[in-house]
PDB file of N, CA and C in Angstrom:
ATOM      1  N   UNK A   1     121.961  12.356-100.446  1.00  0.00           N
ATOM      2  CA  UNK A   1     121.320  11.430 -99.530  1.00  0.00           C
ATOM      3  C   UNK A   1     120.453  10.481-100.355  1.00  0.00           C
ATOM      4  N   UNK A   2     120.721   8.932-100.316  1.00  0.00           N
ATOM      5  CA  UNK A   2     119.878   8.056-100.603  1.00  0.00           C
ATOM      6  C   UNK A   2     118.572   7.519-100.191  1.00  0.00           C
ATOM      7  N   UNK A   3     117.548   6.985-100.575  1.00  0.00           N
ATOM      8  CA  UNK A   3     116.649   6.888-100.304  1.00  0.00           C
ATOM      9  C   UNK A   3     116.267   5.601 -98.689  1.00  0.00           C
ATOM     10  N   UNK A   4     117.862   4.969 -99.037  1.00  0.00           N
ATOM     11  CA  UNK A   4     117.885   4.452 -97.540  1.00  0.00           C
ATOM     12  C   UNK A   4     118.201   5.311 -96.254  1.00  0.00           C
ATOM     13  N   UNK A   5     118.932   6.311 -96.538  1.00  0.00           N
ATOM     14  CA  UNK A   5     119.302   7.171 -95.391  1.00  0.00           C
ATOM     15  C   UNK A   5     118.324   7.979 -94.595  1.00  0.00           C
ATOM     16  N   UNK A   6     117.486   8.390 -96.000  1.00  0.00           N
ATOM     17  CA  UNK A   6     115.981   9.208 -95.397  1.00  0.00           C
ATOM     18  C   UNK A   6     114.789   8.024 -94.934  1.00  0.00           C
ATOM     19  N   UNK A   7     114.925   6.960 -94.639  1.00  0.00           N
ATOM     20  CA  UNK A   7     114.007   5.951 -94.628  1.00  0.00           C
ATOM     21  C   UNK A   7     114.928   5.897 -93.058  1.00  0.00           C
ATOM     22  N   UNK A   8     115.816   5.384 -92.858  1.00  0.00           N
ATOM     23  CA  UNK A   8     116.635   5.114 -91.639  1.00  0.00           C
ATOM     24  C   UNK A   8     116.152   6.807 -90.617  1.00  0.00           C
ATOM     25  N   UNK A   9     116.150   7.335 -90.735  1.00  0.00           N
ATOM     26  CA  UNK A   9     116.201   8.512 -90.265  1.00  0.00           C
ATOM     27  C   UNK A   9     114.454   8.672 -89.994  1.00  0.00           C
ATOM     28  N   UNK A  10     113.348   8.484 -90.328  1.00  0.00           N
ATOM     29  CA  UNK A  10     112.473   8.425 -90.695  1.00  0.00           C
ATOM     30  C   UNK A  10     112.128   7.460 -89.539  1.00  0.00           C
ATOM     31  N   UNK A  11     112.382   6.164 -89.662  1.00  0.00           N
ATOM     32  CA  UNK A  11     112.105   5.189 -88.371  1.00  0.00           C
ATOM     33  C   UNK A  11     113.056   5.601 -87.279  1.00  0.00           C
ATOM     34  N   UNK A  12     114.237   6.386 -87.120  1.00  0.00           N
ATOM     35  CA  UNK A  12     114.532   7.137 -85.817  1.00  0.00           C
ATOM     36  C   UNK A  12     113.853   7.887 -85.463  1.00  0.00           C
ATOM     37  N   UNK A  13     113.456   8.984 -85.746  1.00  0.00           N
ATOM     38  CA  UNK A  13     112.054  10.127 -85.678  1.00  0.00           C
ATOM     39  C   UNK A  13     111.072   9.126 -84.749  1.00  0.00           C
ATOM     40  N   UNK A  14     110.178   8.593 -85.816  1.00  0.00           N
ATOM     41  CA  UNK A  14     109.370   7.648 -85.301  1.00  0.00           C
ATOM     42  C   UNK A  14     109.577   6.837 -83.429  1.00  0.00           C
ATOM     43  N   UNK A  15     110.727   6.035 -83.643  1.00  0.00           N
ATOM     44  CA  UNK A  15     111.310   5.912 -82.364  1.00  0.00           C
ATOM     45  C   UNK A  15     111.359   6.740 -81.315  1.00  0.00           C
ATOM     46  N   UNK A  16     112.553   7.921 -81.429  1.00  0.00           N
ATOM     47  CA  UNK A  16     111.930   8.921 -80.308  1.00  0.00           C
ATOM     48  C   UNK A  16     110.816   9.630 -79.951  1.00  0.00           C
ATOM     49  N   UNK A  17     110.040   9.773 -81.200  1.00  0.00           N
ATOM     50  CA  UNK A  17     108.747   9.979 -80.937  1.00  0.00           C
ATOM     51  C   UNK A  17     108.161   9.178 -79.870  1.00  0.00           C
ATOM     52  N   UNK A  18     108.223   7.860 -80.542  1.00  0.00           N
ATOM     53  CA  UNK A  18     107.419   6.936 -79.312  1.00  0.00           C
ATOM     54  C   UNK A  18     107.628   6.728 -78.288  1.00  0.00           C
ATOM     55  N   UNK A  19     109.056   7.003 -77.911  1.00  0.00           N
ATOM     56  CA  UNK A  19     109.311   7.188 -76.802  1.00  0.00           C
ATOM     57  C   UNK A  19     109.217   8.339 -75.674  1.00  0.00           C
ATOM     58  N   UNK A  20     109.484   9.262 -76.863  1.00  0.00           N
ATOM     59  CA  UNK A  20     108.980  10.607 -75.463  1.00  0.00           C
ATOM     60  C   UNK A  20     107.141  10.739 -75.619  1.00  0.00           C
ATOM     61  N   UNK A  21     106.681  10.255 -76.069  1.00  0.00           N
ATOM     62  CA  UNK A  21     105.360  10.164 -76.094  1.00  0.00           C
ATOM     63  C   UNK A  21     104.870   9.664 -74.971  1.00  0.00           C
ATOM     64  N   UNK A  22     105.806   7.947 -74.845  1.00  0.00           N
ATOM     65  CA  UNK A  22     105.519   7.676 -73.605  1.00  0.00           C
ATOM     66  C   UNK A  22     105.985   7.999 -72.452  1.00  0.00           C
ATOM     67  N   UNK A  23     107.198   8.038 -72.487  1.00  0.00           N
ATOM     68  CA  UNK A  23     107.563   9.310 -70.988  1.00  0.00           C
ATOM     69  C   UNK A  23     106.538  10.433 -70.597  1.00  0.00           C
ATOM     70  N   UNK A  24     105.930  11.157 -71.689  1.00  0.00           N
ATOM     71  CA  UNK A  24     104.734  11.807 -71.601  1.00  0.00           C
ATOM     72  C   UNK A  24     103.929  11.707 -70.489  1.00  0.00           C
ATOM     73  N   UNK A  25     103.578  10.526 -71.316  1.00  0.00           N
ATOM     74  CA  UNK A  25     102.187   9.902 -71.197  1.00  0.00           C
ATOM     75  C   UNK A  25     102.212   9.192 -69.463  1.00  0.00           C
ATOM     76  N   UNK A  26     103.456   8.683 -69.289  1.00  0.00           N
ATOM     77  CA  UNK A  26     103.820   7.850 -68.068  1.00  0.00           C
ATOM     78  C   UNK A  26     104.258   9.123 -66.786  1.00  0.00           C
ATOM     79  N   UNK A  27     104.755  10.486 -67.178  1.00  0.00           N
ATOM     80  CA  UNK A  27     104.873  11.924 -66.039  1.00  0.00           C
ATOM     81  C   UNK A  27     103.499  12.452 -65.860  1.00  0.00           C
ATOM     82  N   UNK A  28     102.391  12.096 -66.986  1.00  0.00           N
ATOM     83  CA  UNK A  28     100.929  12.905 -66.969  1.00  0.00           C
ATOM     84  C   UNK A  28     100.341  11.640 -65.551  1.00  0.00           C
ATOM     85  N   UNK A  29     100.258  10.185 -65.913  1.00  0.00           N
ATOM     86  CA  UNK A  29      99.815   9.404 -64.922  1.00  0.00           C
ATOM     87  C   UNK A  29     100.105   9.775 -63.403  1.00  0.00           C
ATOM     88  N   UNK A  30     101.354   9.885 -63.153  1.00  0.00           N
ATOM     89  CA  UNK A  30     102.081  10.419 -61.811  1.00  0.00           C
ATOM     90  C   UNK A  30     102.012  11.277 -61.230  1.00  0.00           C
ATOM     91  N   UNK A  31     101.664  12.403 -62.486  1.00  0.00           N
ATOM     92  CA  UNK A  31     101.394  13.940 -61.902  1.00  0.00           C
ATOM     93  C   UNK A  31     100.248  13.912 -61.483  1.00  0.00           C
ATOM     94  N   UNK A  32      98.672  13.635 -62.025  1.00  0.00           N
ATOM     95  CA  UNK A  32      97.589  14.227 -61.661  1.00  0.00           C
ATOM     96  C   UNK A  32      96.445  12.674 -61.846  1.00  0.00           C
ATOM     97  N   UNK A  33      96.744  11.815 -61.808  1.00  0.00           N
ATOM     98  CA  UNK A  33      96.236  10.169 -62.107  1.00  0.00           C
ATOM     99  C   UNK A  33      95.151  10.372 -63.595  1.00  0.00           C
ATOM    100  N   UNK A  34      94.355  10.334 -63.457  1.00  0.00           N
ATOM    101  CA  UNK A  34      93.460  10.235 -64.366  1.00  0.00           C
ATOM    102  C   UNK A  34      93.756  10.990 -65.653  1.00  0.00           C
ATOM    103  N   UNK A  35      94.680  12.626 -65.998  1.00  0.00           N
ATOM    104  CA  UNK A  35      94.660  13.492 -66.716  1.00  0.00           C
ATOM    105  C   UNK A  35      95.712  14.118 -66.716  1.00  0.00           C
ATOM    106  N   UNK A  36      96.363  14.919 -67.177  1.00  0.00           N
ATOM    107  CA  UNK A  36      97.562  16.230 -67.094  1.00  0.00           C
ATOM    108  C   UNK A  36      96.843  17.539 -67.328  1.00  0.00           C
ATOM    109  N   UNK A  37      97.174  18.332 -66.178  1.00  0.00           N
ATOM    110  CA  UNK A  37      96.010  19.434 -66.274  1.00  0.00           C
ATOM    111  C   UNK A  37      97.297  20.376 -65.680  1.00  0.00           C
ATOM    112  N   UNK A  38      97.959  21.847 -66.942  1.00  0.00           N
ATOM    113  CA  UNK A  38      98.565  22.582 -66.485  1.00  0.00           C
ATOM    114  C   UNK A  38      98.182  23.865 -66.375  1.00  0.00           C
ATOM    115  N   UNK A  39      98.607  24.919 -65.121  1.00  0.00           N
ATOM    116  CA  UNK A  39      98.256  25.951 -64.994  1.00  0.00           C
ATOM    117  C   UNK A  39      97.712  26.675 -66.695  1.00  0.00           C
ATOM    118  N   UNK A  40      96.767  27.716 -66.281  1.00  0.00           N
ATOM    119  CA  UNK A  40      96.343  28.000 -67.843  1.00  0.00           C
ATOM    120  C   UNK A  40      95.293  27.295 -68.551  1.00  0.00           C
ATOM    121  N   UNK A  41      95.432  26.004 -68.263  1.00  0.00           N
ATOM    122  CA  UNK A  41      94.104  25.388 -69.056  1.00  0.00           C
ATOM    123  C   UNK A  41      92.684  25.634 -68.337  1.00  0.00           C
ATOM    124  N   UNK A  42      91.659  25.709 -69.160  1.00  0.00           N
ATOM    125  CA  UNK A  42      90.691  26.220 -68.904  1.00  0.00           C
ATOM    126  C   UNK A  42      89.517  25.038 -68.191  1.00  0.00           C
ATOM    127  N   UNK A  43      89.088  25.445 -67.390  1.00  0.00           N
ATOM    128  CA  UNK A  43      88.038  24.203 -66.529  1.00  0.00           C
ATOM    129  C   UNK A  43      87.032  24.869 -66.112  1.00  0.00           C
ATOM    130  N   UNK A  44      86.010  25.026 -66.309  1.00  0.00           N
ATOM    131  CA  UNK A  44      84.583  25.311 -65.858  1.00  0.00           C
ATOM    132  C   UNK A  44      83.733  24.061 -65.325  1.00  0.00           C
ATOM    133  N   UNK A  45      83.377  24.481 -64.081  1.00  0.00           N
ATOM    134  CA  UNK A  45      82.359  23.659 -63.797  1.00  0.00           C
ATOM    135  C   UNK A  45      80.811  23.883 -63.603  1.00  0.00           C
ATOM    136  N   UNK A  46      80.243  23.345 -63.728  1.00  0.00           N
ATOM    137  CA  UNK A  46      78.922  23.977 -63.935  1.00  0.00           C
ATOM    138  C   UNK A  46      77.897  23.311 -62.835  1.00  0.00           C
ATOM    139  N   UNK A  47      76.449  23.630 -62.458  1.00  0.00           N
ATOM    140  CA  UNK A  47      75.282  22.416 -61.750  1.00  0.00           C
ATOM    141  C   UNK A  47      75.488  21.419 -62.692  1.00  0.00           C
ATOM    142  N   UNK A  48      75.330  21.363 -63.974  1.00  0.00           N
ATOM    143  CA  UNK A  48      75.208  19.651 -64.726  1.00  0.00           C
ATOM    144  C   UNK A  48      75.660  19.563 -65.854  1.00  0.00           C
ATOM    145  N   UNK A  49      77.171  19.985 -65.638  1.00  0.00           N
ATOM    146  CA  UNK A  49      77.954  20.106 -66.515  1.00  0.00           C
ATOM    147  C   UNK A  49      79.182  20.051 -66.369  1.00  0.00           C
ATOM    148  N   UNK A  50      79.991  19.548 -66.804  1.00  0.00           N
ATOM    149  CA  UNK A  50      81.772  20.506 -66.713  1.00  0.00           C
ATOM    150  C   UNK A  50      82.611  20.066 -67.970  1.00  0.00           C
ATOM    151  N   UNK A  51      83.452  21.611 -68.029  1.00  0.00           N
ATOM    152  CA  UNK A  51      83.813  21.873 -69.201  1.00  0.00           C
ATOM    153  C   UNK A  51      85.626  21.930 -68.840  1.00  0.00           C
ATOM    154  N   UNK A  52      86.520  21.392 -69.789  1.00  0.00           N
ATOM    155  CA  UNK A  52      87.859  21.320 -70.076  1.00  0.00           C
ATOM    156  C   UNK A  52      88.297  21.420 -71.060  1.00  0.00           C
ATOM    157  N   UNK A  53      89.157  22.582 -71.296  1.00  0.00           N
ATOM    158  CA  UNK A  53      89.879  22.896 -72.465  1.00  0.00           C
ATOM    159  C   UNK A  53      91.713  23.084 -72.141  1.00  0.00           C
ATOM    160  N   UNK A  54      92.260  22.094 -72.746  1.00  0.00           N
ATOM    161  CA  UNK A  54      93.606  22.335 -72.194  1.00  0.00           C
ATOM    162  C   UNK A  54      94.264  22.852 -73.388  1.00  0.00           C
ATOM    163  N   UNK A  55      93.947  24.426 -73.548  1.00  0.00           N
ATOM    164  CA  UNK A  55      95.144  24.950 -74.079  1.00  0.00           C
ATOM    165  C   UNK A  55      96.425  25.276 -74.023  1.00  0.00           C
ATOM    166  N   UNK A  56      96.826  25.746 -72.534  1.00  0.00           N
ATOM    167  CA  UNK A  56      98.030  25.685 -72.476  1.00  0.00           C
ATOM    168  C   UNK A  56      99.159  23.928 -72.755  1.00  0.00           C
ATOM    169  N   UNK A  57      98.392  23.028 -72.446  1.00  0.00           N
ATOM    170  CA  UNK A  57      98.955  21.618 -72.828  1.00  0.00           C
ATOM    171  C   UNK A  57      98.990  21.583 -74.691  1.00  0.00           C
ATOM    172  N   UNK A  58      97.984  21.928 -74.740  1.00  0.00           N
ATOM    173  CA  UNK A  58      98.156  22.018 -76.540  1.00  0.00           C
ATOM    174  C   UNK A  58      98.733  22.537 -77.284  1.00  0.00           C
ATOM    175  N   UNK A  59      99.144  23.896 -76.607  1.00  0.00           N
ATOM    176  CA  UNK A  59     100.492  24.750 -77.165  1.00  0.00           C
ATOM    177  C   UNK A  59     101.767  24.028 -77.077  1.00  0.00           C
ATOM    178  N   UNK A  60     102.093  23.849 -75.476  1.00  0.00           N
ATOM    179  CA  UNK A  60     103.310  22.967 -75.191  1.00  0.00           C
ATOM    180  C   UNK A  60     103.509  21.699 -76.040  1.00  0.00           C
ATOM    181  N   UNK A  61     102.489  21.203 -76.237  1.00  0.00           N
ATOM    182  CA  UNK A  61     102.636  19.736 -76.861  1.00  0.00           C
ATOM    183  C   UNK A  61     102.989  20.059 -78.668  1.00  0.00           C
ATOM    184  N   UNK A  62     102.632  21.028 -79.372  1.00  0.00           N
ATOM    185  CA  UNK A  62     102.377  21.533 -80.196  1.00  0.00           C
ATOM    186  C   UNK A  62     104.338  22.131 -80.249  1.00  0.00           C
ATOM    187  N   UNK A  63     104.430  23.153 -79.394  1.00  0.00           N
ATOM    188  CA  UNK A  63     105.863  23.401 -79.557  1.00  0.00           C
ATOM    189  C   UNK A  63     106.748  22.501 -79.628  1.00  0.00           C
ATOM    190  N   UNK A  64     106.917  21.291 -78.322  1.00  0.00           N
ATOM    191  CA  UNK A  64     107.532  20.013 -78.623  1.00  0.00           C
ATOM    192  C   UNK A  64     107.743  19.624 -80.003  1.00  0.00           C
ATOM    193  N   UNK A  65     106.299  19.388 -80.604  1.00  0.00           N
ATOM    194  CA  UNK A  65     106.525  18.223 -81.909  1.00  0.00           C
ATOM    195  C   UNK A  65     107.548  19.478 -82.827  1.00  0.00           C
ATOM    196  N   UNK A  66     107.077  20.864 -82.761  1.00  0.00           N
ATOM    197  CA  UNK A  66     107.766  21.928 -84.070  1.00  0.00           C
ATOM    198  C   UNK A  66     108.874  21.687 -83.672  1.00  0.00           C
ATOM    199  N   UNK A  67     109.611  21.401 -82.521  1.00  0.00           N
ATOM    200  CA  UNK A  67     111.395  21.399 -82.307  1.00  0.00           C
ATOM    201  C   UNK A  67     111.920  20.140 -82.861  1.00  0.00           C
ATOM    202  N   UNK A  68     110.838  18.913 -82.528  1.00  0.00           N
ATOM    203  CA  UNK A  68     111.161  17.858 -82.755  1.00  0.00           C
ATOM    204  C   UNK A  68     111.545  17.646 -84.514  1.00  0.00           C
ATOM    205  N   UNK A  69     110.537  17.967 -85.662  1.00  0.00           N
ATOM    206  CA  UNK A  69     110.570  17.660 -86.335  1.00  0.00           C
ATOM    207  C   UNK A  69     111.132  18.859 -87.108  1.00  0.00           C
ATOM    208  N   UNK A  70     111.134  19.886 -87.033  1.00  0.00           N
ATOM    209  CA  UNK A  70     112.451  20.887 -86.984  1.00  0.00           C
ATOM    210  C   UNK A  70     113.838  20.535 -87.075  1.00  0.00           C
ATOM    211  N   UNK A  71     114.060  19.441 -86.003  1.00  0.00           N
ATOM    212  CA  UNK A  71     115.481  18.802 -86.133  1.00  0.00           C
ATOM    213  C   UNK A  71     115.335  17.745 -86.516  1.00  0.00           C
ATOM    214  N   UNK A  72     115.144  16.905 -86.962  1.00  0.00           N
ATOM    215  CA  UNK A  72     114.847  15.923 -87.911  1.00  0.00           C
ATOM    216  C   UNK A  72     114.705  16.048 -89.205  1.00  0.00           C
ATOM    217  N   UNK A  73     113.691  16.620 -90.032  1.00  0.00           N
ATOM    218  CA  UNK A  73     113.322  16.894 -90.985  1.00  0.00           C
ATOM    219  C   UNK A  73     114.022  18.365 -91.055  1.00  0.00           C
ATOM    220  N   UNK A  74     114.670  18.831 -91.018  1.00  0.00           N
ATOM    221  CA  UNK A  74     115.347  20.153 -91.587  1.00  0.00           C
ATOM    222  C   UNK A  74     116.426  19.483 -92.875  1.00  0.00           C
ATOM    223  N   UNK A  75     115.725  20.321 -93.859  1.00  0.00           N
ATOM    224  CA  UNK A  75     116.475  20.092 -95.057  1.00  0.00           C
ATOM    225  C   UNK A  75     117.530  21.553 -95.504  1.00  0.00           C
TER     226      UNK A  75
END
């Protein structure tokens, strides 16, 4: 493999990236307006306070990219 092939391949990555990023980003708007908040993530509210931790979104989002670049970058 030449150094153009891994460069071509490299801005495809990139591409679908950006694109399912925004599909993402554009199912999170629709689903819940302001945020994407899935079962599992953590929300406390408090008298003068409130607290959000979206771990379960951070795992998922986290597994995504390992498949993604898993198949891409597998040498």
């Amino acid at each position: 493999m030449n150094n153009l092939e891994g460069f071509a391949k490299l801005i495809l990555a990139a591409g679908v990236l950006i694109i399912l990023v925004g599909a993402f980003l554009l199912l999170a708007a629709k689903l819940s307006g302001a945020g994407f908040k899935m079962p599992g993530d953590i929300f406390y509210r408090g008298k003068n306070f409130s607290f959000y931790f979206p771990i379960v979104t951070c795992l998922v989002i986290s597994l995504l990219f390992s498949v993604l670049f898993n198949i891409f970058f597998r040498r």
